[in-house]
C-alpha atoms as a PDB file:
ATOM      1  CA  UNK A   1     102.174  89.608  67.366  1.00  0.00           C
ATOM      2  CA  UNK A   2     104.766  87.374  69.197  1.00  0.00           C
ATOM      3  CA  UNK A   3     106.261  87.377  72.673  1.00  0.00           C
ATOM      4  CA  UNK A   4     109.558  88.778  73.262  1.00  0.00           C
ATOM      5  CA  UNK A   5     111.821  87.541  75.747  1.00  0.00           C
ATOM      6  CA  UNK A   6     112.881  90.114  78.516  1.00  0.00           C
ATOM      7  CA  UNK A   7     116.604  90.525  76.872  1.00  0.00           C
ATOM      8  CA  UNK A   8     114.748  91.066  73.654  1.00  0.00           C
ATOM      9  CA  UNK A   9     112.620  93.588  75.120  1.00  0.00           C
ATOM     10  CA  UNK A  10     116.001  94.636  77.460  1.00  0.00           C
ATOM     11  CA  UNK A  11     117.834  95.780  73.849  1.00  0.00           C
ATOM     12  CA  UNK A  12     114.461  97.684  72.416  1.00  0.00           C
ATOM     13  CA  UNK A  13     114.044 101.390  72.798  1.00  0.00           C
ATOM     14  CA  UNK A  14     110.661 102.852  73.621  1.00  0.00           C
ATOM     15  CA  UNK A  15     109.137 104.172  70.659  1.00  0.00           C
ATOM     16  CA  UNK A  16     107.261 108.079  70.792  1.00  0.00           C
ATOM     17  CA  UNK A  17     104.002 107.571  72.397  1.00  0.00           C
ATOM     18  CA  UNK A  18     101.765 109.245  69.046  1.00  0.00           C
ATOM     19  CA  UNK A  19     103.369 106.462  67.148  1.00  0.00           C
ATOM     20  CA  UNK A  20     102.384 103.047  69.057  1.00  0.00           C
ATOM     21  CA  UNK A  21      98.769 102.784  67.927  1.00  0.00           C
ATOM     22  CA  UNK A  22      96.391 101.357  70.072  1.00  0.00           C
ATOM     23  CA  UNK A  23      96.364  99.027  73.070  1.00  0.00           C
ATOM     24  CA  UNK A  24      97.722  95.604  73.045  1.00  0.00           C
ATOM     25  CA  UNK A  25      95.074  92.987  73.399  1.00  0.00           C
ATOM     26  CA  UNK A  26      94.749  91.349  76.537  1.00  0.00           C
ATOM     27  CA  UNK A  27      95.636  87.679  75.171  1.00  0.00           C
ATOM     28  CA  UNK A  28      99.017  89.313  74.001  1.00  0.00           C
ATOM     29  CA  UNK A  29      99.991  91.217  77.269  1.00  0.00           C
ATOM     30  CA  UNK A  30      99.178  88.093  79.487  1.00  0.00           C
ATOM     31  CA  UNK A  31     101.632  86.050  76.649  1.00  0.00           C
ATOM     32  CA  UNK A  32     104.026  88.740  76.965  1.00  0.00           C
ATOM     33  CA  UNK A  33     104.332  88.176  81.048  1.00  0.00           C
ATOM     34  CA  UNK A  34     105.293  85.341  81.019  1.00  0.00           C
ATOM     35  CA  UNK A  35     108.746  86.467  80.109  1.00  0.00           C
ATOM     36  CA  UNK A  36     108.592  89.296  83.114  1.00  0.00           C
ATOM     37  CA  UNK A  37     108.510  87.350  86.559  1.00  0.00           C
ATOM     38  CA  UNK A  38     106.586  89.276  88.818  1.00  0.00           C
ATOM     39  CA  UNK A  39     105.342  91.726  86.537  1.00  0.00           C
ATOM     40  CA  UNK A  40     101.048  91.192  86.536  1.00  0.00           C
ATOM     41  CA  UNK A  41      98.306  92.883  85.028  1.00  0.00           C
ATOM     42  CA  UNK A  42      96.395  95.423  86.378  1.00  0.00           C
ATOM     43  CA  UNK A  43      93.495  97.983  86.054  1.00  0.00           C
ATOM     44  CA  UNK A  44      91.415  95.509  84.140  1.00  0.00           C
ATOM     45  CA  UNK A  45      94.136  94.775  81.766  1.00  0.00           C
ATOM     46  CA  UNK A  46      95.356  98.234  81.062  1.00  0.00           C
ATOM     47  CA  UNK A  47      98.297  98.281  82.755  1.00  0.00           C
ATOM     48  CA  UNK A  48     100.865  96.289  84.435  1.00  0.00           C
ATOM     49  CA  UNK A  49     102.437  96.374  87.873  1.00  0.00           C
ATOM     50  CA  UNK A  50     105.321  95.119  89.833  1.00  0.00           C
ATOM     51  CA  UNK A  51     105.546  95.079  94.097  1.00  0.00           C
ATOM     52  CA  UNK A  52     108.782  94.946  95.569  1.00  0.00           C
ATOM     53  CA  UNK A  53     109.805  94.581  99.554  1.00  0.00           C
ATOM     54  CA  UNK A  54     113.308  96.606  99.640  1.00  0.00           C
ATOM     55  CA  UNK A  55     115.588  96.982 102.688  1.00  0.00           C
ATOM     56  CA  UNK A  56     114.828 100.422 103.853  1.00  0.00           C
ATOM     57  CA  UNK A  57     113.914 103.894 102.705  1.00  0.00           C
ATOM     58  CA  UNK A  58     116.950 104.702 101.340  1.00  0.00           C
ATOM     59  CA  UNK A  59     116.898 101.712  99.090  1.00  0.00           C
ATOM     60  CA  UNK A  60     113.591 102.649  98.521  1.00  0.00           C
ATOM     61  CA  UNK A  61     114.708 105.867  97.025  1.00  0.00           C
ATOM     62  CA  UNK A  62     117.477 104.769  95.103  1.00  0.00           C
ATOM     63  CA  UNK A  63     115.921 102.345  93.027  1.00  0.00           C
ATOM     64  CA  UNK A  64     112.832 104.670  92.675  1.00  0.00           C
ATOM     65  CA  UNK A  65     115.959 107.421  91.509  1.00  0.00           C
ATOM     66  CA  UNK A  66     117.287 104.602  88.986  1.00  0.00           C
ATOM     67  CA  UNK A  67     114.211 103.827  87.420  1.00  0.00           C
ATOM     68  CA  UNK A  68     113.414 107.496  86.601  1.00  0.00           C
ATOM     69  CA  UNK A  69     116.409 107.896  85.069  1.00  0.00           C
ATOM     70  CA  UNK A  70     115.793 104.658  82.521  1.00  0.00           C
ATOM     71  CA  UNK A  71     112.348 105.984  82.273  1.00  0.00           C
ATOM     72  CA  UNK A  72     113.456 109.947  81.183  1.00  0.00           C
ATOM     73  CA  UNK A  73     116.006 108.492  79.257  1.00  0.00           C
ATOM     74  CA  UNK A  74     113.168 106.271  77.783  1.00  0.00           C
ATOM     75  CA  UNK A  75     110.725 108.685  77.346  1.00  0.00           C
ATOM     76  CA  UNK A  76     108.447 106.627  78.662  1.00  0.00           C
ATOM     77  CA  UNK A  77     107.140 107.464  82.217  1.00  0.00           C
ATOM     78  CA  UNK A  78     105.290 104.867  85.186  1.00  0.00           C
ATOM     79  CA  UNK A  79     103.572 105.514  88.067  1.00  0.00           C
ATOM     80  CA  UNK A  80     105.721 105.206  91.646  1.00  0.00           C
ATOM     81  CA  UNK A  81     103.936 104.407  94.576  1.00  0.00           C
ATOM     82  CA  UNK A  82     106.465 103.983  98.011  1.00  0.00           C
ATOM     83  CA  UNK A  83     104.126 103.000 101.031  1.00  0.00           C
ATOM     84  CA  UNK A  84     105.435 102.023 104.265  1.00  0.00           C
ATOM     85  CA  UNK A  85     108.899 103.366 103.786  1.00  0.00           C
ATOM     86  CA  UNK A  86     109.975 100.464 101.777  1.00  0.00           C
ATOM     87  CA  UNK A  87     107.269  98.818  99.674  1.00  0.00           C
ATOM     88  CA  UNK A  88     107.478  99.562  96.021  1.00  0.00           C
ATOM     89  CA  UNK A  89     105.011  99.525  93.553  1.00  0.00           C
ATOM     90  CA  UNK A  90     105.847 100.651  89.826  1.00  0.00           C
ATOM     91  CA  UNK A  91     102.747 100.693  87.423  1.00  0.00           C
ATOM     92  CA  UNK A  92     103.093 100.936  83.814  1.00  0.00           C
ATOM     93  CA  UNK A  93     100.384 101.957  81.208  1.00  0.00           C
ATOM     94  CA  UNK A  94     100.682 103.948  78.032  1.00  0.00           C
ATOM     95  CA  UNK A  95      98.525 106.834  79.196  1.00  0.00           C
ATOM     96  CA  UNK A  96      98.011 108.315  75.746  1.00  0.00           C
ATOM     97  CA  UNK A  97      96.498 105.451  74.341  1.00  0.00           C
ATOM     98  CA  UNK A  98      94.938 104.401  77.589  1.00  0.00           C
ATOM     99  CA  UNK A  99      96.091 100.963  77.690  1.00  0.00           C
ATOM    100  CA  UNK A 100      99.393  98.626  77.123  1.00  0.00           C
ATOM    101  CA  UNK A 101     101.990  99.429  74.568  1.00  0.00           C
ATOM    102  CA  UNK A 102     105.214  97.245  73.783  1.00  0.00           C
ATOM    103  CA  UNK A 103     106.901 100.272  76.120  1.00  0.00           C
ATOM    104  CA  UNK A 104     105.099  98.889  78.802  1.00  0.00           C
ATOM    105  CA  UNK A 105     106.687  96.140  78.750  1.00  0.00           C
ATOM    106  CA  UNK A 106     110.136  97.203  77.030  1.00  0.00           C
ATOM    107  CA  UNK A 107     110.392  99.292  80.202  1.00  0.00           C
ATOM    108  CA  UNK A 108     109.224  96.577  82.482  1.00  0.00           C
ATOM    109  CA  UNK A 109     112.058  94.733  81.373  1.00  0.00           C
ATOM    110  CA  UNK A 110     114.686  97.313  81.800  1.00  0.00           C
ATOM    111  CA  UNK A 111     113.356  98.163  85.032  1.00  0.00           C
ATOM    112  CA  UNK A 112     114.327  94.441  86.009  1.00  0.00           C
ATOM    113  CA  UNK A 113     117.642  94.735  84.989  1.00  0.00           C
ATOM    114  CA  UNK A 114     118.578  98.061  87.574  1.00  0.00           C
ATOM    115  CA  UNK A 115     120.197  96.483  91.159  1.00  0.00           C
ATOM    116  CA  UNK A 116     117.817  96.825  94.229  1.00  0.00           C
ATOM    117  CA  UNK A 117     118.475  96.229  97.893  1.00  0.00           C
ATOM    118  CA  UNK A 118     115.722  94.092  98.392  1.00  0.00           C
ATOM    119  CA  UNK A 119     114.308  92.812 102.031  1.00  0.00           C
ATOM    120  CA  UNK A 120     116.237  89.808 103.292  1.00  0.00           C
END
Protein backbone atom coordinates (compact mmCIF):
# COMPACT_ATOMS: atom_id res chain seq x y z
CA UNK A 1 0.00 0.00 0.00
CA UNK A 2 1.41 3.52 -0.84
CA UNK A 3 1.10 6.93 0.77
CA UNK A 4 -1.22 9.39 -0.55
CA UNK A 5 -0.63 12.92 -0.45
CA UNK A 6 -3.27 15.04 1.53
CA UNK A 7 -4.89 16.49 -1.94
CA UNK A 8 -4.97 12.89 -3.00
CA UNK A 9 -6.65 11.87 0.04
CA UNK A 10 -8.58 15.64 -0.13
CA UNK A 11 -10.40 14.28 -3.67
CA UNK A 12 -11.23 10.54 -2.13
CA UNK A 13 -14.61 9.77 -0.69
CA UNK A 14 -14.91 7.64 2.41
CA UNK A 15 -15.83 4.29 1.52
CA UNK A 16 -18.96 2.28 3.75
CA UNK A 17 -17.40 1.15 6.87
CA UNK A 18 -18.46 -3.03 6.23
CA UNK A 19 -16.39 -2.63 3.15
CA UNK A 20 -12.76 -1.36 4.35
CA UNK A 21 -11.44 -4.64 5.75
CA UNK A 22 -9.26 -4.59 8.49
CA UNK A 23 -6.90 -2.12 10.15
CA UNK A 24 -4.06 -0.50 8.44
CA UNK A 25 -0.75 -1.62 9.75
CA UNK A 26 1.06 0.59 11.87
CA UNK A 27 4.21 1.02 9.41
CA UNK A 28 1.56 2.31 6.81
CA UNK A 29 -0.40 4.83 9.05
CA UNK A 30 2.92 6.37 10.44
CA UNK A 31 3.97 6.60 6.31
CA UNK A 32 0.69 7.98 5.67
CA UNK A 33 1.32 11.07 8.34
CA UNK A 34 3.72 12.29 7.03
CA UNK A 35 1.54 13.90 4.44
CA UNK A 36 -0.96 15.27 7.43
CA UNK A 37 1.07 17.93 9.54
CA UNK A 38 -0.06 17.71 12.89
CA UNK A 39 -2.11 14.80 12.59
CA UNK A 40 -0.28 11.86 15.18
CA UNK A 41 -1.11 8.56 16.22
CA UNK A 42 -2.87 7.62 19.04
CA UNK A 43 -4.42 4.83 21.25
CA UNK A 44 -1.52 2.55 20.57
CA UNK A 45 -1.77 3.02 16.92
CA UNK A 46 -5.47 2.73 16.47
CA UNK A 47 -6.34 5.95 15.86
CA UNK A 48 -5.16 9.30 14.99
CA UNK A 49 -5.57 12.72 16.54
CA UNK A 50 -5.18 16.34 15.85
CA UNK A 51 -5.01 19.40 18.83
CA UNK A 52 -5.82 22.71 17.83
CA UNK A 53 -5.60 26.21 20.02
CA UNK A 54 -8.60 28.35 18.35
CA UNK A 55 -9.52 31.96 19.24
CA UNK A 56 -12.50 31.53 21.40
CA UNK A 57 -15.57 29.42 21.98
CA UNK A 58 -17.34 30.49 19.24
CA UNK A 59 -14.59 29.52 16.90
CA UNK A 60 -14.48 26.60 18.81
CA UNK A 61 -17.95 25.75 17.77
CA UNK A 62 -17.85 26.63 14.34
CA UNK A 63 -15.16 24.60 13.22
CA UNK A 64 -16.44 21.71 15.48
CA UNK A 65 -20.07 22.59 13.30
CA UNK A 66 -17.92 22.39 9.93
CA UNK A 67 -16.30 19.30 10.54
CA UNK A 68 -19.58 17.45 11.33
CA UNK A 69 -20.95 18.46 8.40
CA UNK A 70 -17.81 16.94 6.14
CA UNK A 71 -18.01 14.07 8.46
CA UNK A 72 -22.17 13.33 7.91
CA UNK A 73 -21.66 14.13 4.53
CA UNK A 74 -18.75 11.55 4.71
CA UNK A 75 -20.31 9.05 6.52
CA UNK A 76 -17.59 8.73 8.43
CA UNK A 77 -17.82 10.04 12.07
CA UNK A 78 -14.64 11.25 14.80
CA UNK A 79 -14.60 11.86 18.16
CA UNK A 80 -14.80 15.86 19.36
CA UNK A 81 -13.36 16.74 22.45
CA UNK A 82 -13.58 20.94 23.27
CA UNK A 83 -11.78 21.52 26.73
CA UNK A 84 -11.11 24.83 28.05
CA UNK A 85 -13.48 26.69 25.82
CA UNK A 86 -11.14 26.67 22.96
CA UNK A 87 -8.84 23.65 22.74
CA UNK A 88 -9.78 21.18 20.10
CA UNK A 89 -9.10 17.77 19.84
CA UNK A 90 -10.60 15.62 16.84
CA UNK A 91 -9.79 11.79 17.05
CA UNK A 92 -10.29 9.54 14.24
CA UNK A 93 -10.55 5.66 14.29
CA UNK A 94 -12.68 3.33 12.24
CA UNK A 95 -14.70 2.01 15.16
CA UNK A 96 -16.11 -0.98 13.31
CA UNK A 97 -12.98 -2.44 12.54
CA UNK A 98 -11.36 -1.14 15.67
CA UNK A 99 -8.44 0.43 14.18
CA UNK A 100 -7.26 2.85 11.11
CA UNK A 101 -8.94 2.80 7.78
CA UNK A 102 -7.90 4.99 4.63
CA UNK A 103 -11.19 7.17 6.01
CA UNK A 104 -9.20 7.98 8.79
CA UNK A 105 -7.08 9.61 7.08
CA UNK A 106 -9.23 10.69 3.89
CA UNK A 107 -11.15 12.60 6.56
CA UNK A 108 -8.10 13.85 8.32
CA UNK A 109 -7.28 15.48 5.27
CA UNK A 110 -10.52 17.12 4.54
CA UNK A 111 -10.77 18.19 7.96
CA UNK A 112 -7.49 20.28 7.16
CA UNK A 113 -8.83 21.88 4.38
CA UNK A 114 -12.16 23.64 6.49
CA UNK A 115 -11.00 27.52 7.72
CA UNK A 116 -10.45 27.85 11.57
CA UNK A 117 -9.92 30.91 13.70
CA UNK A 118 -7.02 29.72 15.30
CA UNK A 119 -5.20 31.43 18.56
CA UNK A 120 -2.88 34.24 17.54
Amino acid sequence: MTAQTSEQLRLKRCAACQSVGSPLPGDFARRQLEALPGWELADDGRAIRKEWQVEDFQAAIDFLGRVAQMAEYEGHHPDFHLTNYRHVVIVLSTHSIGGLSENDFILAAKIDWLPVQLRQ
